[in-house]
N, C-alpha and C. Protein backbone atom coordinates (compact mmCIF):
# COMPACT_ATOMS: atom_id res chain seq x y z
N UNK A 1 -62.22 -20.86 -53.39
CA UNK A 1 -62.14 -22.10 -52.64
C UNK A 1 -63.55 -22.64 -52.47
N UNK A 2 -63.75 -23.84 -53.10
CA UNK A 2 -65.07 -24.34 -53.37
C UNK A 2 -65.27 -25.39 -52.24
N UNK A 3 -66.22 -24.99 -51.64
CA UNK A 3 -66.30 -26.46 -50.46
C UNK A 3 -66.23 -27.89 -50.87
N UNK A 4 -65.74 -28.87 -50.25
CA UNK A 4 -65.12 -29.97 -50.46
C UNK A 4 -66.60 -31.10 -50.38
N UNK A 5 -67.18 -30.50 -49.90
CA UNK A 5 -68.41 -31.56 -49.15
C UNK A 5 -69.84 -30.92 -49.81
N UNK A 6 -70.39 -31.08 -50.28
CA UNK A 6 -72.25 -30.84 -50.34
C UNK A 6 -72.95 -31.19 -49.24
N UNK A 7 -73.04 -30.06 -48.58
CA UNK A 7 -74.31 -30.82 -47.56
C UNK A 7 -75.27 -30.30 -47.58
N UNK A 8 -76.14 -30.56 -46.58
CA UNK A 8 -77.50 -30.52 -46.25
C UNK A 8 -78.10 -29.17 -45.51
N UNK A 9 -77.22 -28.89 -45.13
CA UNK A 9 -77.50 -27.41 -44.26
C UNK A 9 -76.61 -26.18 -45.01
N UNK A 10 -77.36 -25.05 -45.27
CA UNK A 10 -76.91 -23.82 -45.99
C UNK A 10 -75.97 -23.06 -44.53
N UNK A 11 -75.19 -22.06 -45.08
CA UNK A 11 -74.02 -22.02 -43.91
C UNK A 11 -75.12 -21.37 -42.98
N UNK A 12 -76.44 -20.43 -43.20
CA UNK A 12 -76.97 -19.74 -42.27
C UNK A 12 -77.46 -20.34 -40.87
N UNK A 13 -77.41 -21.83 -41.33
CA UNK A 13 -78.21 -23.16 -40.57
C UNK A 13 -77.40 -23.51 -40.22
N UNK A 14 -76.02 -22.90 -40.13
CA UNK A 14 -75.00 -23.76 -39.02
C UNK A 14 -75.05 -23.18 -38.03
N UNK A 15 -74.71 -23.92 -36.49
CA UNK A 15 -74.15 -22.92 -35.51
C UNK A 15 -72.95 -22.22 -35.09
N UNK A 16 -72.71 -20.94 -34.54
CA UNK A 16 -71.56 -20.26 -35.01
C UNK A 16 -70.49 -21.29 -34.61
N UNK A 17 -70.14 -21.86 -33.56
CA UNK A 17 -68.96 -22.54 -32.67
C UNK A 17 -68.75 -24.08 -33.91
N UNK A 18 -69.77 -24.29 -34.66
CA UNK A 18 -69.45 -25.31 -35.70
C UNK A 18 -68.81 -24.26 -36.98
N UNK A 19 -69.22 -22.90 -37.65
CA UNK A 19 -68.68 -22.27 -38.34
C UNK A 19 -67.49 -21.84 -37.85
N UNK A 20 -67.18 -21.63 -36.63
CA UNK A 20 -65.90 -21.58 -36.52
C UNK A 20 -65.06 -22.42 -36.19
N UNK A 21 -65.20 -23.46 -36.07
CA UNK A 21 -64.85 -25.39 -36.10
C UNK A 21 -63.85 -25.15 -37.52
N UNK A 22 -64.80 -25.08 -38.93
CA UNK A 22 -64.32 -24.84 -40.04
C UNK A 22 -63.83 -23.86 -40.03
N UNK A 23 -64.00 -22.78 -39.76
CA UNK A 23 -63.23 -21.21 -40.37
C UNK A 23 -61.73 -21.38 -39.89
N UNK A 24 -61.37 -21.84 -38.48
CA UNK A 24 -60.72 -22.42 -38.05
C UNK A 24 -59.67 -22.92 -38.90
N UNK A 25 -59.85 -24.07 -39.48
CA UNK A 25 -59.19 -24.95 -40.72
C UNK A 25 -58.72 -23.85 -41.44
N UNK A 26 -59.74 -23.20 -42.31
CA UNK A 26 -59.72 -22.53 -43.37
C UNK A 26 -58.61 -21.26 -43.64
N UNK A 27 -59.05 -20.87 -42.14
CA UNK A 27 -58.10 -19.51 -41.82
C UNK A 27 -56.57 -19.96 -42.16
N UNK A 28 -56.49 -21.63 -40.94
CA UNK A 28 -54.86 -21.64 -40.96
C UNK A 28 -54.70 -22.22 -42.69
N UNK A 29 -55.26 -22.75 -43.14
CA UNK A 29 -54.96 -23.37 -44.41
C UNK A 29 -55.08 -21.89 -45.45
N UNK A 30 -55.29 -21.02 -45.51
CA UNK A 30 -54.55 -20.07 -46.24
C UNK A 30 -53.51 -19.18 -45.56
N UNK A 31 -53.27 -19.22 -44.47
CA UNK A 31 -52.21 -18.62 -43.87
C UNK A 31 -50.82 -19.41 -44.37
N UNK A 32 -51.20 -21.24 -44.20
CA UNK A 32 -49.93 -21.71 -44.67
C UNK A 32 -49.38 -21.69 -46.28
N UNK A 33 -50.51 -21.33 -46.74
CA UNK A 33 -50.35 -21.30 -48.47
C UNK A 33 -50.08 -20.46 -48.77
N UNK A 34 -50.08 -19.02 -48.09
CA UNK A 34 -49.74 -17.57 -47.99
C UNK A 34 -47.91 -17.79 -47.82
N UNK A 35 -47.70 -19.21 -46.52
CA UNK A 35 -46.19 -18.45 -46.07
C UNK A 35 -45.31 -19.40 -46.96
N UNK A 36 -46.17 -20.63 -47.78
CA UNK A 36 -45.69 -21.52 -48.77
C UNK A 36 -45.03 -20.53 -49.94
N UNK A 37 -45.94 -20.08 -50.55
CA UNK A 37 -46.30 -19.28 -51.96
C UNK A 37 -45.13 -18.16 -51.76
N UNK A 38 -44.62 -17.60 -50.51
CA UNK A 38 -44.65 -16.38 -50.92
C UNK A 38 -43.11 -15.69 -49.55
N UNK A 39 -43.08 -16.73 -48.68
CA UNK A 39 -41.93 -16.62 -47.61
C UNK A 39 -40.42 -16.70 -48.25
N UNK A 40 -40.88 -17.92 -49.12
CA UNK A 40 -39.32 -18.38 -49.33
C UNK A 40 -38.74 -19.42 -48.45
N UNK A 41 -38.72 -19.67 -47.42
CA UNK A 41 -38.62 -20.28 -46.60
C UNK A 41 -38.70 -21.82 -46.63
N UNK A 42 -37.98 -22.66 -46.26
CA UNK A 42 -38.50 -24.22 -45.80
C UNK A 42 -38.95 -24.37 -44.17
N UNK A 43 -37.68 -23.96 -43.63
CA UNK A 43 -37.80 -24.34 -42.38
C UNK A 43 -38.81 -22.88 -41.41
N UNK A 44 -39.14 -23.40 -40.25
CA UNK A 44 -39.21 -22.06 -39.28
C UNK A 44 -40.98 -21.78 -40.01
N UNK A 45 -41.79 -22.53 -40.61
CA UNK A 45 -43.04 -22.21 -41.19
C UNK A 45 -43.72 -22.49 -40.31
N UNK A 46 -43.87 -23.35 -39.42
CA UNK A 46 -44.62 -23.54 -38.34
C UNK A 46 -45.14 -22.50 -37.44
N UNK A 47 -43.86 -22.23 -37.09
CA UNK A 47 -43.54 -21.07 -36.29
C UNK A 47 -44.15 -19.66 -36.64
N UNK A 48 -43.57 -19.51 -37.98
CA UNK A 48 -44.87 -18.15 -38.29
C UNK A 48 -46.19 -17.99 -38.74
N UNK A 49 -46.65 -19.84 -39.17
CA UNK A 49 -47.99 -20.20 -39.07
C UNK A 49 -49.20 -19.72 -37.49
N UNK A 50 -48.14 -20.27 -36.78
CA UNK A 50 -48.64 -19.87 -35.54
C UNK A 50 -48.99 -18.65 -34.74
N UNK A 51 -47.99 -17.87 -35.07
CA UNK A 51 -48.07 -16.38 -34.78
C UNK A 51 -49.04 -15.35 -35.52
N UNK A 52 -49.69 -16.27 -36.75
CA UNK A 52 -50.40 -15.66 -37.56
C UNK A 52 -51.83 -15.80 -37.26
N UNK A 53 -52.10 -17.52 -36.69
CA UNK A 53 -53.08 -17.98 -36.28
C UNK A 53 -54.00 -17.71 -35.10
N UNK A 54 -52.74 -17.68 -34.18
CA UNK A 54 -53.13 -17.42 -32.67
C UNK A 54 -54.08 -16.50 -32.20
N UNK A 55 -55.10 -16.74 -31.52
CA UNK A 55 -56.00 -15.55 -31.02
C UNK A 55 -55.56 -13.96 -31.04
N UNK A 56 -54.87 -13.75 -30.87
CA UNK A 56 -54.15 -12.13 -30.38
C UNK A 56 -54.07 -12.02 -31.76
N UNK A 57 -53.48 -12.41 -33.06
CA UNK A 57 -53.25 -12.02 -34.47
C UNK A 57 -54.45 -12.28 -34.96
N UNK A 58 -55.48 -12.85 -34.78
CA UNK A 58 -57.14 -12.83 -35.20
C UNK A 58 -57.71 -12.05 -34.93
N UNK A 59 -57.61 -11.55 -33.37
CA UNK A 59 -58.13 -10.37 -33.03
C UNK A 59 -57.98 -9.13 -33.45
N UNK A 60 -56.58 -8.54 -33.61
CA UNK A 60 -56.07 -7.93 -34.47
C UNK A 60 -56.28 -7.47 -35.81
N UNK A 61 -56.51 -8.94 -36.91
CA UNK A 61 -57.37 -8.94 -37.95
C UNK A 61 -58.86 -8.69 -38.10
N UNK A 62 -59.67 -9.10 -37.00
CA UNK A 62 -61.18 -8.73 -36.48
C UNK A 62 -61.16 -7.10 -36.70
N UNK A 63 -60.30 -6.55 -35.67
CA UNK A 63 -60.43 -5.41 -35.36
C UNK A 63 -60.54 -4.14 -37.10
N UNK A 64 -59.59 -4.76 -38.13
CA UNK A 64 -59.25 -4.22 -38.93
C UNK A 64 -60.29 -4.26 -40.03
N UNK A 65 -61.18 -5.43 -39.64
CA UNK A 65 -62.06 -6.29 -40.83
C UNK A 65 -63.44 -5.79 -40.49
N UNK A 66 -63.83 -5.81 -39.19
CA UNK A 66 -64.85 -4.87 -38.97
C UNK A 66 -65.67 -3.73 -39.90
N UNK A 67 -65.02 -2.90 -39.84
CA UNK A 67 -65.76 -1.78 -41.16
C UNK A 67 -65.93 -1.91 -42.01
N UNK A 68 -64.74 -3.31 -42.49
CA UNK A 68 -65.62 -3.33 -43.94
C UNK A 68 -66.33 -4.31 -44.33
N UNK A 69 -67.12 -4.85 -43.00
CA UNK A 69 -67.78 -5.75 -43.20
C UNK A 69 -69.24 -5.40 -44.13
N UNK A 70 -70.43 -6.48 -44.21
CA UNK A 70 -71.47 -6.01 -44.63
C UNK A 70 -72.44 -6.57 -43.54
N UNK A 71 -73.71 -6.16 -43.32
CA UNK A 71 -74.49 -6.54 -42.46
C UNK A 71 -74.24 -7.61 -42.00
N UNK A 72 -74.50 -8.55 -42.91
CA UNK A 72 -74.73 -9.66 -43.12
C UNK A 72 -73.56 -10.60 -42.56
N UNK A 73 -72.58 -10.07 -43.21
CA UNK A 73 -71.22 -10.28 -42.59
C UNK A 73 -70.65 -10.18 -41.26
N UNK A 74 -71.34 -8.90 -40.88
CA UNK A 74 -70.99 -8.53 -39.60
C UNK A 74 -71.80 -9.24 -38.63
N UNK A 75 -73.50 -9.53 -38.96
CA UNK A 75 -74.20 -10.54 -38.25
C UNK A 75 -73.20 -11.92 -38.00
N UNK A 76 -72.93 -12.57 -38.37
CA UNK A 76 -72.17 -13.76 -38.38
C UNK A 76 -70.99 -13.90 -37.62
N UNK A 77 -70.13 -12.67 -37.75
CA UNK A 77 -69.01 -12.55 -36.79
C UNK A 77 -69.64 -12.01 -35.23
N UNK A 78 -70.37 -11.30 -35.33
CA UNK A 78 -71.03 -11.06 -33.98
C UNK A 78 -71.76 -12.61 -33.27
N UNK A 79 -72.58 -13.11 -33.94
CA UNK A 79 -72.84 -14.82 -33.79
C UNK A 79 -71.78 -15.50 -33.26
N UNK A 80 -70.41 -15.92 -33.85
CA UNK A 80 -69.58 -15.79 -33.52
C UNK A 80 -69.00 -15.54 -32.32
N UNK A 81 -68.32 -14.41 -32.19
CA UNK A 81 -67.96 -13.48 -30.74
C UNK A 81 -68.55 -13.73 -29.38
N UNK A 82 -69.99 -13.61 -29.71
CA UNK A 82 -71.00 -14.16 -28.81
C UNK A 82 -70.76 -15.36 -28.40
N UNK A 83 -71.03 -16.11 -29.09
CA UNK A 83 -71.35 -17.52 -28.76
C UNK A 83 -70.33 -17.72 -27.54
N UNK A 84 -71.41 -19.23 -27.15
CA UNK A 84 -70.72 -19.47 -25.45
C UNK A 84 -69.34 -20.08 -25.65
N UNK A 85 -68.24 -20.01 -25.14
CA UNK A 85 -67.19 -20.97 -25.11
C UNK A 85 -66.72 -21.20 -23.86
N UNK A 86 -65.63 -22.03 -23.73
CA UNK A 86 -65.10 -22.32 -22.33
C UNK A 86 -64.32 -21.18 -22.15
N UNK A 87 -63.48 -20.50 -22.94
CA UNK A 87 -63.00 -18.91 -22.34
C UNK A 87 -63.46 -18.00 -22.41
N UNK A 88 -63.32 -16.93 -21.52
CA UNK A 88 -64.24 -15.83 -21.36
C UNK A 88 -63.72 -15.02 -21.70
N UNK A 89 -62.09 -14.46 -22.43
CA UNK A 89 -61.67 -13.21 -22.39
C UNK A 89 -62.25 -12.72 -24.08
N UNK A 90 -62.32 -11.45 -24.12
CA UNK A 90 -62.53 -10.78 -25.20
C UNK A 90 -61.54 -10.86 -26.64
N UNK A 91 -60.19 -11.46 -26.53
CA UNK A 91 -59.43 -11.76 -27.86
C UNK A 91 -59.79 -13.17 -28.19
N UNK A 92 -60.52 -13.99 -27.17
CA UNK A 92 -60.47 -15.44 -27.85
C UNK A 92 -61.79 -14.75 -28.48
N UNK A 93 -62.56 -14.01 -28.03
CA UNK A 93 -64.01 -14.05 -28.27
C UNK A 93 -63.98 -13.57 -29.85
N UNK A 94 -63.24 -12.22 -30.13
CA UNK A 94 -62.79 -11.69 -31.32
C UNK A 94 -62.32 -13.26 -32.33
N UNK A 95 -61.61 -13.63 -31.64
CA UNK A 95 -60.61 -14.76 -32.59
C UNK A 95 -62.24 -15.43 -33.12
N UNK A 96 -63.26 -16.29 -32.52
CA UNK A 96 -64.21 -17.49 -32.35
C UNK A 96 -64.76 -16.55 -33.82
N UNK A 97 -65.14 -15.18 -33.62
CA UNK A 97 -66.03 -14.53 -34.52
C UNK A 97 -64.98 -14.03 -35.75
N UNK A 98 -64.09 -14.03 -35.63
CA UNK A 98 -63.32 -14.27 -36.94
C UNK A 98 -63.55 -15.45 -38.13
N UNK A 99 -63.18 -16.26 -37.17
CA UNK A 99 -63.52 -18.14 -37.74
C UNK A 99 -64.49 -18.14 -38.49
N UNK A 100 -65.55 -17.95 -36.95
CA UNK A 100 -67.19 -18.06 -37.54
C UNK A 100 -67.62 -17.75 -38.91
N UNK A 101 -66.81 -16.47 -39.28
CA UNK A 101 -67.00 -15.57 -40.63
C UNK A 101 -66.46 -16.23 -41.94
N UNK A 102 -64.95 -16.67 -41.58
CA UNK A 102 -64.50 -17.87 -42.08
C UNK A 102 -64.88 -18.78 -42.46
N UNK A 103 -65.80 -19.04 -41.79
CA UNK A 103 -66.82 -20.49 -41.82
C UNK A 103 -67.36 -19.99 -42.71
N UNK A 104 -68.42 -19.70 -42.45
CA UNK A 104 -69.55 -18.93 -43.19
C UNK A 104 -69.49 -18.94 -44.92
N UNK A 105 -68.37 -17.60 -45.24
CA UNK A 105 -68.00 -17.70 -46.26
C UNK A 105 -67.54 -18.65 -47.14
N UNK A 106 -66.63 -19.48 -46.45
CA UNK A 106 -66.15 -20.54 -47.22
C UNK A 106 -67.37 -21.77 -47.41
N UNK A 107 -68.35 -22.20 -46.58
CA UNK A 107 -69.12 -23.21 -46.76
C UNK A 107 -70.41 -22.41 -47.87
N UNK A 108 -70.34 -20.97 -48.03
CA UNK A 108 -71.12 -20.36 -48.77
C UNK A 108 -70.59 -20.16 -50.49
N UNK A 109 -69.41 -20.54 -49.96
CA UNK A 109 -68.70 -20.54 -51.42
C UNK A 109 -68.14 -19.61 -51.58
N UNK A 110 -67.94 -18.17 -51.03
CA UNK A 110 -67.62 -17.11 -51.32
C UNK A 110 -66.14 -16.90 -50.99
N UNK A 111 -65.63 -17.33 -52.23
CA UNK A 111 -64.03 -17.52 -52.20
C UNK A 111 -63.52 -15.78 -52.81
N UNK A 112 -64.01 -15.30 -53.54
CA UNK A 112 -63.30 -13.91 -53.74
C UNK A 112 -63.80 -13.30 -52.65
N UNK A 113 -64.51 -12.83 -51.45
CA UNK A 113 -65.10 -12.14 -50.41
C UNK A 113 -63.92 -12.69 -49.18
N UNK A 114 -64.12 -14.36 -49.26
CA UNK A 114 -62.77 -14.81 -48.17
C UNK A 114 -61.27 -14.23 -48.54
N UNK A 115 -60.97 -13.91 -50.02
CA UNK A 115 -59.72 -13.97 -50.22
C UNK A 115 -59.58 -12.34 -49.93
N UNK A 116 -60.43 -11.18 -50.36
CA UNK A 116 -60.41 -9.93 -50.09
C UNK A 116 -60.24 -9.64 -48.44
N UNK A 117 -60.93 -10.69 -47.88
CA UNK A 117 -60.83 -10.13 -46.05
C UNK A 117 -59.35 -10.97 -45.40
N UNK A 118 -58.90 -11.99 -46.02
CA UNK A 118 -57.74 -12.14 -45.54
C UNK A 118 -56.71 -11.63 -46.35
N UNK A 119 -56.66 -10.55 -47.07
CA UNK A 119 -55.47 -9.99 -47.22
C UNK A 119 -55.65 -8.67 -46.39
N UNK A 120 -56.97 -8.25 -46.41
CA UNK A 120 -56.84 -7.25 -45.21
C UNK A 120 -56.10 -7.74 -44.34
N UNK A 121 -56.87 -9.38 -43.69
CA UNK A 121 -56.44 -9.43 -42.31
C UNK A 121 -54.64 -9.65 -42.38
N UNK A 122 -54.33 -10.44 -43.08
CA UNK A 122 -52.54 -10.09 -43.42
C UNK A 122 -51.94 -8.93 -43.11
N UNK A 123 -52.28 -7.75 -43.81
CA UNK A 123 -52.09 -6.52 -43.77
C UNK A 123 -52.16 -6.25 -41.93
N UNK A 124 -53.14 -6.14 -41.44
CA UNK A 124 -53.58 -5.88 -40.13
C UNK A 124 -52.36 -6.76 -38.94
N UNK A 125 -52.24 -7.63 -39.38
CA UNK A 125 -51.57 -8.53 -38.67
C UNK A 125 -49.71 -8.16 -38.99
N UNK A 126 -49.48 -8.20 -39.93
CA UNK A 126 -48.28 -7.47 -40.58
C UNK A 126 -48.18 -6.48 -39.66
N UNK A 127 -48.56 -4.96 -40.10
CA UNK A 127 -48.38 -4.03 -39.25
C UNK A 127 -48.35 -3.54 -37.88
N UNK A 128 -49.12 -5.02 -37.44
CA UNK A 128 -48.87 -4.94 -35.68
C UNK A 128 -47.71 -5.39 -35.22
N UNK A 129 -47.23 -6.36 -36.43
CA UNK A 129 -45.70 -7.35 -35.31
C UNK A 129 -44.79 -6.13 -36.04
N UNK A 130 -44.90 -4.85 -36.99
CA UNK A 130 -44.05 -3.81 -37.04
C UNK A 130 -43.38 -3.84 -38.15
């Protein structure tokens, strides 16, 4: 997934709460192409778009994506996590540094690295709803 835009700032020069602005997008826009491609389904996609998206199933995916991050990687989601927002609990915080990473990658171009960590995070998310 090749970024849509050329700009002016390399992803390192973004700030995390703007990388996760985009990761944001990015995340749900392969989640829905995931339940397009591969559910079967017409109706009721919303619905498991959402459950996939939502903070608590990011966090979840965070948790799983962690180890196999790389420094570098893991710098960014910690950037992320950190960063200030208007909520204070620890799954939105997980969710923000998910994105962030999201971000990151995708405005870096790194479409086989994004596509390897969201099938983890699938996987991770899968096995929690059982």
């Amino acid at each position: 997934m090749e970024p849509f835009w050329k700009g002016k700032k390399a992803p390192g020069e973004i700030s995390s709460l703007n990388l996760a602005y985009i990761g944001d997008g990015v995340y749900e826009l392969m989640v829905r192409e995931r339940l397009v491609r591969e559910s079967g389904r017409s109706r009721g996609l919303h619905k498991l778009a959402v459950e996939q998206v939502r903070a608590e199933a990011q966090a979840i995916a965070a948790d799983r994506l962690l180890p196999l991050l790389s420094e570098r990687e893991a710098a960014v989601y910690r950037r992320g996590r950190n960063a200030h927002t208007a909520r204070t609990d620890g799954v939105y915080h997980k969710a923000t540094g998910l994105e962030a990473l999201f971000g990151y990658l995708y405005l870096g171009g790194e479409t086989a690295r994004l596509r390897e960590l969201f099938g983890e995070a699938m996987i991770a998310i899968e096995e929690a709803a059982g």
